[in-house]
Protein backbone atom coordinates (compact mmCIF):
# COMPACT_ATOMS: atom_id res chain seq x y z
CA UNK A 1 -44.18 -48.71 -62.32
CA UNK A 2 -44.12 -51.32 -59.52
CA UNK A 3 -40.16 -51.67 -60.44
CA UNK A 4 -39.70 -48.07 -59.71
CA UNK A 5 -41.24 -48.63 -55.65
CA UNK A 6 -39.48 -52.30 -55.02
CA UNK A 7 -36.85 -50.89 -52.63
CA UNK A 8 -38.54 -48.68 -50.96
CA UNK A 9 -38.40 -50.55 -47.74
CA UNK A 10 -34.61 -50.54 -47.61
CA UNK A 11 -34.34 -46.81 -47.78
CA UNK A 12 -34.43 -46.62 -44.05
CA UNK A 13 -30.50 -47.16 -44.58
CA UNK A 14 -30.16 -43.41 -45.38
CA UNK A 15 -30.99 -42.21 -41.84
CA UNK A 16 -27.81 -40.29 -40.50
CA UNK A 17 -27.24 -39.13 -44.02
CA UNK A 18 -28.63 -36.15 -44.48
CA UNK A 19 -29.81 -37.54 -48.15
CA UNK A 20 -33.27 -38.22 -49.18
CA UNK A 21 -35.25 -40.23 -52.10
CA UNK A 22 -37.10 -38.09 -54.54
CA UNK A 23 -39.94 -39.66 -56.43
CA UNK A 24 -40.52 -37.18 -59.35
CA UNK A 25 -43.47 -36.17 -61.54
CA UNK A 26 -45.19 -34.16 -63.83
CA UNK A 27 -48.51 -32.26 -63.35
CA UNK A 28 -48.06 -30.35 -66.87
CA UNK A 29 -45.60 -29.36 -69.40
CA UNK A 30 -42.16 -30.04 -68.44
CA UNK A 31 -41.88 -28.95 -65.08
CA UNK A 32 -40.53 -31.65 -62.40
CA UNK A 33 -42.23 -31.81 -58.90
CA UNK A 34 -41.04 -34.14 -56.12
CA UNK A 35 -42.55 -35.97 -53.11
CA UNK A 36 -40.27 -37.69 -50.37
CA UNK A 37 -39.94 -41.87 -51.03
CA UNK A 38 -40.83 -42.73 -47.75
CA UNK A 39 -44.26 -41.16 -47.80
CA UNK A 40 -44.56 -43.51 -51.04
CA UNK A 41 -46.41 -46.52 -51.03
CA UNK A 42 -46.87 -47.59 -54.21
CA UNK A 43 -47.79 -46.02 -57.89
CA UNK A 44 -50.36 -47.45 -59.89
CA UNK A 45 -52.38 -46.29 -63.07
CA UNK A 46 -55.50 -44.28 -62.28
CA UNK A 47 -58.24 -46.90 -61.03
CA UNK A 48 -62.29 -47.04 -61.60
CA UNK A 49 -62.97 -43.80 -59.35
CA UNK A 50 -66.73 -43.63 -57.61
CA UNK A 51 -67.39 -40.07 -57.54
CA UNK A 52 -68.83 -38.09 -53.80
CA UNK A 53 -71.11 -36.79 -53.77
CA UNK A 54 -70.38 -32.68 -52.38
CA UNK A 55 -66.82 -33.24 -51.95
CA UNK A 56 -64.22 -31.16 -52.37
CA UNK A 57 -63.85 -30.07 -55.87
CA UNK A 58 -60.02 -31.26 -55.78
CA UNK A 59 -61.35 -34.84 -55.09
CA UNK A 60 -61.18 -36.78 -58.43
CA UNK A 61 -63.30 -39.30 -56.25
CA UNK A 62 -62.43 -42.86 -54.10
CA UNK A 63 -61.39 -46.32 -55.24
CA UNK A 64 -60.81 -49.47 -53.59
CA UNK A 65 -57.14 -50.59 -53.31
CA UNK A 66 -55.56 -53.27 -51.25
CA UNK A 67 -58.82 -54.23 -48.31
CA UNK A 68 -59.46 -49.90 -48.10
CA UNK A 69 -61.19 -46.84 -49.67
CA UNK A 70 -59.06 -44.44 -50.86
CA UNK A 71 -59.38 -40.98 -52.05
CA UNK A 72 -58.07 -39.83 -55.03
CA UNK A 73 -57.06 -36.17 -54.82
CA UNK A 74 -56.13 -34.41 -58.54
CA UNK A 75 -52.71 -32.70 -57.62
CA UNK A 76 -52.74 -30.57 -59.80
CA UNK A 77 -56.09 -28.85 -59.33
CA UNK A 78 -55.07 -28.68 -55.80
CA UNK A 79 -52.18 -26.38 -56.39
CA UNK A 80 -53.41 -24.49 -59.72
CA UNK A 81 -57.14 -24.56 -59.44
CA UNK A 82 -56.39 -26.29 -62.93
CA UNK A 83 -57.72 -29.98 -63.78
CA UNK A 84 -55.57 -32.57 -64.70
CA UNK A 85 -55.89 -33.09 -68.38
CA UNK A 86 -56.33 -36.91 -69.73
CA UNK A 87 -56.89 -39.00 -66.86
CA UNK A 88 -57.19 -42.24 -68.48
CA UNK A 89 -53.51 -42.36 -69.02
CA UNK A 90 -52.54 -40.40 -65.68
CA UNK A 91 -51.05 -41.96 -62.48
CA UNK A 92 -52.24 -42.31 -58.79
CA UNK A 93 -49.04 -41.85 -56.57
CA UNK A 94 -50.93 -43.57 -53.50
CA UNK A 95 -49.15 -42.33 -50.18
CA UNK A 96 -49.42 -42.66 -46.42
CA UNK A 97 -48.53 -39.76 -44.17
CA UNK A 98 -50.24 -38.08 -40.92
CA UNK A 99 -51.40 -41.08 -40.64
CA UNK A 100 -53.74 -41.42 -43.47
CA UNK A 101 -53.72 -42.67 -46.74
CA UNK A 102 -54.88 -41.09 -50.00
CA UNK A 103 -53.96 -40.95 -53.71
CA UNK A 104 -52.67 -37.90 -56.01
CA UNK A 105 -53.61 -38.07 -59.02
CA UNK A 106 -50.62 -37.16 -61.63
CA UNK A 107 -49.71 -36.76 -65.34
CA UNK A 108 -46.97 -39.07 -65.38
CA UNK A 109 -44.17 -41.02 -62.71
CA UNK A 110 -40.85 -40.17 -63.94
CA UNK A 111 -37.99 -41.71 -61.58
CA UNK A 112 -36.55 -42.22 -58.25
CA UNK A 113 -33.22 -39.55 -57.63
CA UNK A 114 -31.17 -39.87 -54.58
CA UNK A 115 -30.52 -35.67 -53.45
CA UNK A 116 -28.66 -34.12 -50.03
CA UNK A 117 -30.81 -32.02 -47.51
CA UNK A 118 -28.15 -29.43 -48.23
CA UNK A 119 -29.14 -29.16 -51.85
CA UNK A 120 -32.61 -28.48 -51.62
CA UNK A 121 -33.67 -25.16 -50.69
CA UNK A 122 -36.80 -23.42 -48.96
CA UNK A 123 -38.79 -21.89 -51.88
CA UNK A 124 -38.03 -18.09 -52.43
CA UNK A 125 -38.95 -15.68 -50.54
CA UNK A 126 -40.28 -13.36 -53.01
CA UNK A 127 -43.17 -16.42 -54.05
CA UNK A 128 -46.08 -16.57 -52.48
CA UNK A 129 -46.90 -17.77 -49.02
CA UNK A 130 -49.77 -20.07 -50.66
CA UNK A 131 -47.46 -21.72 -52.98
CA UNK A 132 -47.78 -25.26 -52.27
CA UNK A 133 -43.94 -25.95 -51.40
CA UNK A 134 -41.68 -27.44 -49.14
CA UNK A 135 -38.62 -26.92 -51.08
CA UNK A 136 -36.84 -26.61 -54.25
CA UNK A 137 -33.69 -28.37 -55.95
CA UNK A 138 -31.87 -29.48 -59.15
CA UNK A 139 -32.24 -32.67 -60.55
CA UNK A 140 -29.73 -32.65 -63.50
CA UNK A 141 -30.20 -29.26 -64.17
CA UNK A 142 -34.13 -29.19 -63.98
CA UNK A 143 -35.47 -27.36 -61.43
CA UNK A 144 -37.72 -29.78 -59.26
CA UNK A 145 -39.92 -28.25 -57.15
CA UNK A 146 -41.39 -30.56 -54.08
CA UNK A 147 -44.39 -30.57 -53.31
CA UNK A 148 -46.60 -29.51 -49.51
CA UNK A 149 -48.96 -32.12 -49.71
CA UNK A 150 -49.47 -32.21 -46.06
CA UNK A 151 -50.72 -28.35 -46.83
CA UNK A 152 -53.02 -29.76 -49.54
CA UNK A 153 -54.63 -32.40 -47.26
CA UNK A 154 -55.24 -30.07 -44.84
CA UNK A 155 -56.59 -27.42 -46.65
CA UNK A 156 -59.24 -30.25 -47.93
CA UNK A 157 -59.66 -31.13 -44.50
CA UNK A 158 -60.32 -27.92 -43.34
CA UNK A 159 -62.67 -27.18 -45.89
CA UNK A 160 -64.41 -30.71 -44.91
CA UNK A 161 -64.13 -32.39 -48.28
CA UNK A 162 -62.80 -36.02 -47.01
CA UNK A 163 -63.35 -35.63 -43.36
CA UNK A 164 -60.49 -34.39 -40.99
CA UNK A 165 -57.28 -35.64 -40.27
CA UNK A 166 -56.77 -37.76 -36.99
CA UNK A 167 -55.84 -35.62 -34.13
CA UNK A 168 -56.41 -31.69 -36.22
CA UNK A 169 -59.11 -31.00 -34.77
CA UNK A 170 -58.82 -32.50 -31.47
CA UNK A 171 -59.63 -30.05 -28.54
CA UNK A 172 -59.23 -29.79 -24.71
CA UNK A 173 -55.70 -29.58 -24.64
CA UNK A 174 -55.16 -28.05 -21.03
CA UNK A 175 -52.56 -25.84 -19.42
CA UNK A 176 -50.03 -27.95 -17.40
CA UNK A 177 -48.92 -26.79 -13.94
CA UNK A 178 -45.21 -24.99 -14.16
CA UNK A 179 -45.59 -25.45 -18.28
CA UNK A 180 -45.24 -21.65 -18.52
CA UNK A 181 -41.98 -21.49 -16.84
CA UNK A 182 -40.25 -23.85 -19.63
CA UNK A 183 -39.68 -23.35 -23.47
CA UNK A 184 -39.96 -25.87 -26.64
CA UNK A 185 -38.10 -25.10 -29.90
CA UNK A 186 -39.90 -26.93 -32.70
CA UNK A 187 -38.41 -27.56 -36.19
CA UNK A 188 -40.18 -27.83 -38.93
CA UNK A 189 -40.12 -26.85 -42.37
CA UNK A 190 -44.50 -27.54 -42.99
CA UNK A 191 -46.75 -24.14 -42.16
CA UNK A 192 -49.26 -26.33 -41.28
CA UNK A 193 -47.40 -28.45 -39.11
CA UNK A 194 -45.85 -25.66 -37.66
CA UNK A 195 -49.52 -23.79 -36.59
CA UNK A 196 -50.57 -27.37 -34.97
CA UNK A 197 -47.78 -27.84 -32.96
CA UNK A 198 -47.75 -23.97 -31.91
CA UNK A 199 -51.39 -24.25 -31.08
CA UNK A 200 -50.75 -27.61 -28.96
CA UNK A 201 -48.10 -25.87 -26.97
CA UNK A 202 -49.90 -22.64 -26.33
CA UNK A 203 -52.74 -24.25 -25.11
CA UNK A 204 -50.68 -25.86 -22.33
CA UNK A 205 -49.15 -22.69 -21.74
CA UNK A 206 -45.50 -23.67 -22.58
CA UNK A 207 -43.37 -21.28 -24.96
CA UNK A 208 -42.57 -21.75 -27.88
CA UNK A 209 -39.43 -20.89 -30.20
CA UNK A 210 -40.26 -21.86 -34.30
CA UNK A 211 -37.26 -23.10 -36.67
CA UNK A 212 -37.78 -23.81 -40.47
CA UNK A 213 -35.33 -25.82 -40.55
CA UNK A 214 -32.10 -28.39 -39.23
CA UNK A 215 -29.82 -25.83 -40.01
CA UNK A 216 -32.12 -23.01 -38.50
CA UNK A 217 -32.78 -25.10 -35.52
CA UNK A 218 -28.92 -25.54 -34.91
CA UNK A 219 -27.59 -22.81 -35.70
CA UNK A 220 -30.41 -21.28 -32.70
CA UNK A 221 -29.63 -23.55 -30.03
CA UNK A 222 -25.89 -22.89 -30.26
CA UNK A 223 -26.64 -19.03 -30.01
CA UNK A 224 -29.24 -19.54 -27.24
CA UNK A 225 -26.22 -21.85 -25.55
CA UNK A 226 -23.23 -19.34 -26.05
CA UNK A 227 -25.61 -16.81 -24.28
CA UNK A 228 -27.52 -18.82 -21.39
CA UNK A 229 -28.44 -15.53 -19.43
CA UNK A 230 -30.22 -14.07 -22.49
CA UNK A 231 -31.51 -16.52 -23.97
CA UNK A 232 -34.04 -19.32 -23.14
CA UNK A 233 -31.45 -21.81 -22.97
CA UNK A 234 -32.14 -22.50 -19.10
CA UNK A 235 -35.84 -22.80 -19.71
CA UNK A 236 -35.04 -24.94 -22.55
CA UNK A 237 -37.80 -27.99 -21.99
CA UNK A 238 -36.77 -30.36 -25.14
CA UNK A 239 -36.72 -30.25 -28.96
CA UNK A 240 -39.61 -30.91 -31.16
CA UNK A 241 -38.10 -32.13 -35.03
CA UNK A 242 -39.15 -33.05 -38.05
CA UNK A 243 -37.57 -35.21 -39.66
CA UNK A 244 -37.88 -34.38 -43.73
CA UNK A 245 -36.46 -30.25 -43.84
CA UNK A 246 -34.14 -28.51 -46.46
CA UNK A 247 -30.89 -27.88 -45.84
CA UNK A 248 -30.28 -30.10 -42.44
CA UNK A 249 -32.79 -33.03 -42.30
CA UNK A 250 -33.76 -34.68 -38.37
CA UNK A 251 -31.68 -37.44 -38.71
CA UNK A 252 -28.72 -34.94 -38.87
CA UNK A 253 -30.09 -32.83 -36.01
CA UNK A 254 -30.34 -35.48 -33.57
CA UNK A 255 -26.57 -35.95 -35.30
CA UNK A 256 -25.03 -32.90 -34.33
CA UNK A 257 -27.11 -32.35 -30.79
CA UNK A 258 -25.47 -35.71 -29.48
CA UNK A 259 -22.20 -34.97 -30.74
CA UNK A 260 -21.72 -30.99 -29.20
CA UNK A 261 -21.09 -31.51 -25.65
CA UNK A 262 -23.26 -28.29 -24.95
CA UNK A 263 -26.00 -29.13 -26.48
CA UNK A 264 -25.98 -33.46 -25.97
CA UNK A 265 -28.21 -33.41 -23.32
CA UNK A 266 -30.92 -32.33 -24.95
CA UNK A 267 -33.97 -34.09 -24.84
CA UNK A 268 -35.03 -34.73 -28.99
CA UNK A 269 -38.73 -36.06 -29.73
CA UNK A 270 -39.02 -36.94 -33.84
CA UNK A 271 -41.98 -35.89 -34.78
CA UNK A 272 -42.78 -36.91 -38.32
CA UNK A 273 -45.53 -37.76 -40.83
CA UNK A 274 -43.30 -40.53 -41.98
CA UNK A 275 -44.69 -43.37 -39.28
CA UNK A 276 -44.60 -46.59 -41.46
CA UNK A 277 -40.78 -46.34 -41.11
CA UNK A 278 -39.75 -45.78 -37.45
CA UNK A 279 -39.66 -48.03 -34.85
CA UNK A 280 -37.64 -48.33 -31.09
CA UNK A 281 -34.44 -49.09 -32.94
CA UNK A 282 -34.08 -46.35 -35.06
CA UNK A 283 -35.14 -43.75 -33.60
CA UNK A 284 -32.23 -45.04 -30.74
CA UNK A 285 -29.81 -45.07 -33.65
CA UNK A 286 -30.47 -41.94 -34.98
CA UNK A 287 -29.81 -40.30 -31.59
CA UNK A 288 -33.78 -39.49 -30.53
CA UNK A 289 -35.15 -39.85 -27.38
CA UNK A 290 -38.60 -40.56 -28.73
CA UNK A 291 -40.73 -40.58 -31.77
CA UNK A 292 -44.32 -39.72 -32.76
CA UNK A 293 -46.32 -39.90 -35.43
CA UNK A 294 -47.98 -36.39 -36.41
CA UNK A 295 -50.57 -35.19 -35.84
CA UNK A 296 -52.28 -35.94 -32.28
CA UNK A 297 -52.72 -32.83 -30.16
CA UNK A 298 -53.79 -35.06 -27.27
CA UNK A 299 -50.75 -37.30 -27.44
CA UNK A 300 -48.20 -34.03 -28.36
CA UNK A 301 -49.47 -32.57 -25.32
CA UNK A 302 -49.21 -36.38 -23.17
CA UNK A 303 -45.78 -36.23 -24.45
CA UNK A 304 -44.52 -32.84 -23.07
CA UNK A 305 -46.53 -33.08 -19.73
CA UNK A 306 -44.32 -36.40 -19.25
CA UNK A 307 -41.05 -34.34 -20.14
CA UNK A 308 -42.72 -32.05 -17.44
CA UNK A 309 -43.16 -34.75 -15.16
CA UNK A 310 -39.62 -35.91 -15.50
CA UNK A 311 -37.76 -32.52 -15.09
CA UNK A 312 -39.96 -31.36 -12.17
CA UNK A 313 -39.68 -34.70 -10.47
């Protein structure tokens, strides 16, 4: 599997592209599932797991890999409440997001597919609001169906099953002085990382506009910019983006912001799980003023009380 993962750390070179790197799987049966390259950091067979002792019940248990304990979550009992069925010949697809890293536990690694933004789709409306997706595509005519896993980690989290995430559960985030007279929009396509954010921003009293999406988030701030005297456009503080969305990734955001003259002044913080990849550079190539990794209320909320700063000044 190791041949599958050994350019992984050129894929930076599809920034601006509005494409993305599938790795796909199975959990059962047939079905495809998908999880975004970059959060990839290697795939391995399944290792000697230690069991916990009262943890969650999704938690196959930890292993050692590379100098640090892991845990090995079973995907597929995460999303179906089912277990995964012969484990001795299943995979670990070991990842590093939110800054953490922890293992899903799969059925089998099929390949690496190279897909646009534009042809993956929000899930339907008509599922379920617990279904454990970011989006939905076609990968030579299979439906592949990608997978939430920052939902799943933080449903574990919540639940207290590995211990929380870094920064979910920090607290004390205070109102800022003249915050309520200016408004965020944030983009992102992740419920959870959509509540967060919201909760951040409330709590320092600024208001807040929610996208799903690139295209969502564009297609607002050109409306809000037509219309300045009925809309928040004046108020309009900066833009908080994702970077991995259906339809319009962040890349292609910070794309088409720099190139509208109405709407290239903008100030554009990236705001991603995907950390291991960004530095000063790129996020100055891509058109960003700034980058952080999710989730830290504390330094979300140090980052808008500078923009703040720097507007009131």
């Amino acid at each position: 599997m190791a041949s599958i993962m050994d350019s992984v750390d050129q894929r930076t070179t599809l920034a601006g592209t509005n494409r993305m790197e599938l790795l796909l799987f199975q959990l059962s049966g047939a079905q495809l599932f998908g999880i975004n390259v970059f959060k990839v950091r290697e795939v391995i067979p399944v290792p000697r797991l230690i069991q916990l002792p009262h943890s969650h019940p999704t938690v196959a248990g930890v292993c050692y890999i590379r100098d640090r304990t892991i845990a090995v979550i079973d995907l597929r009992m995460a999303t179906t409440g089912r277990a995964l069925e012969e484990r001795d010949t299943s995979s670990v697809i070991v990842t590093e997001y939110n800054r953490s890293v922890q293992g899903f536990m799969v059925r089998g690694v099929d390949r690496i597919v190279n897909v646009n933004w534009r042809d993956i789709m929000p899930p339907p409306s008509s599922w379920s609001n617990t279904a454990y997706l970011t989006g939905v595509t076609r990968v030579d005519e299979r439906l592949v169906q990608i997978v939430d896993v920052e939902k799943v980690m933080d449903e574990i989290n919540q639940a207290g099953g590995i211990g929380a995430l870094p920064g979910v559960e920090e607290g004390g985030v205070k109102p800022a002085s003249g915050a309520e007279d200016w408004h965020v929009l944030v983009v992102d396509d992740s419920s959870v990382a959509r509540r967060q954010i919201h909760d951040t921003l409330q709590g320092m009293g600024v208001q807040v506009t929610m996208a799903r999406d690139g295209q969502e988030a564009m297609e607002t701030l050109r409306g809000w910019a037509a219309r300045p005297d009925e809309s928040p456009w004046n108020q309009l503080l900066m833009v908080i983006s994702d970077v991995e969305m259906p339809r319009m990734d962040g890349y292609t955001v910070a794309t088409e912001i720099r190139r509208d003259d109405a709407l290239k002044g903008l100030h554009l913080l990236l705001h991603s799980s995907l950390s291991g990849m960004f530095n000063e550079d790129l996020v100055k190539r891509v058109g960003a003023d700034d980058f952080l990794a999710k989730f830290g209320a504390s330094e979300l909320a140090g980052r808008v009380q500078a923009r703040l700063e720097q507007v009131n000044a």
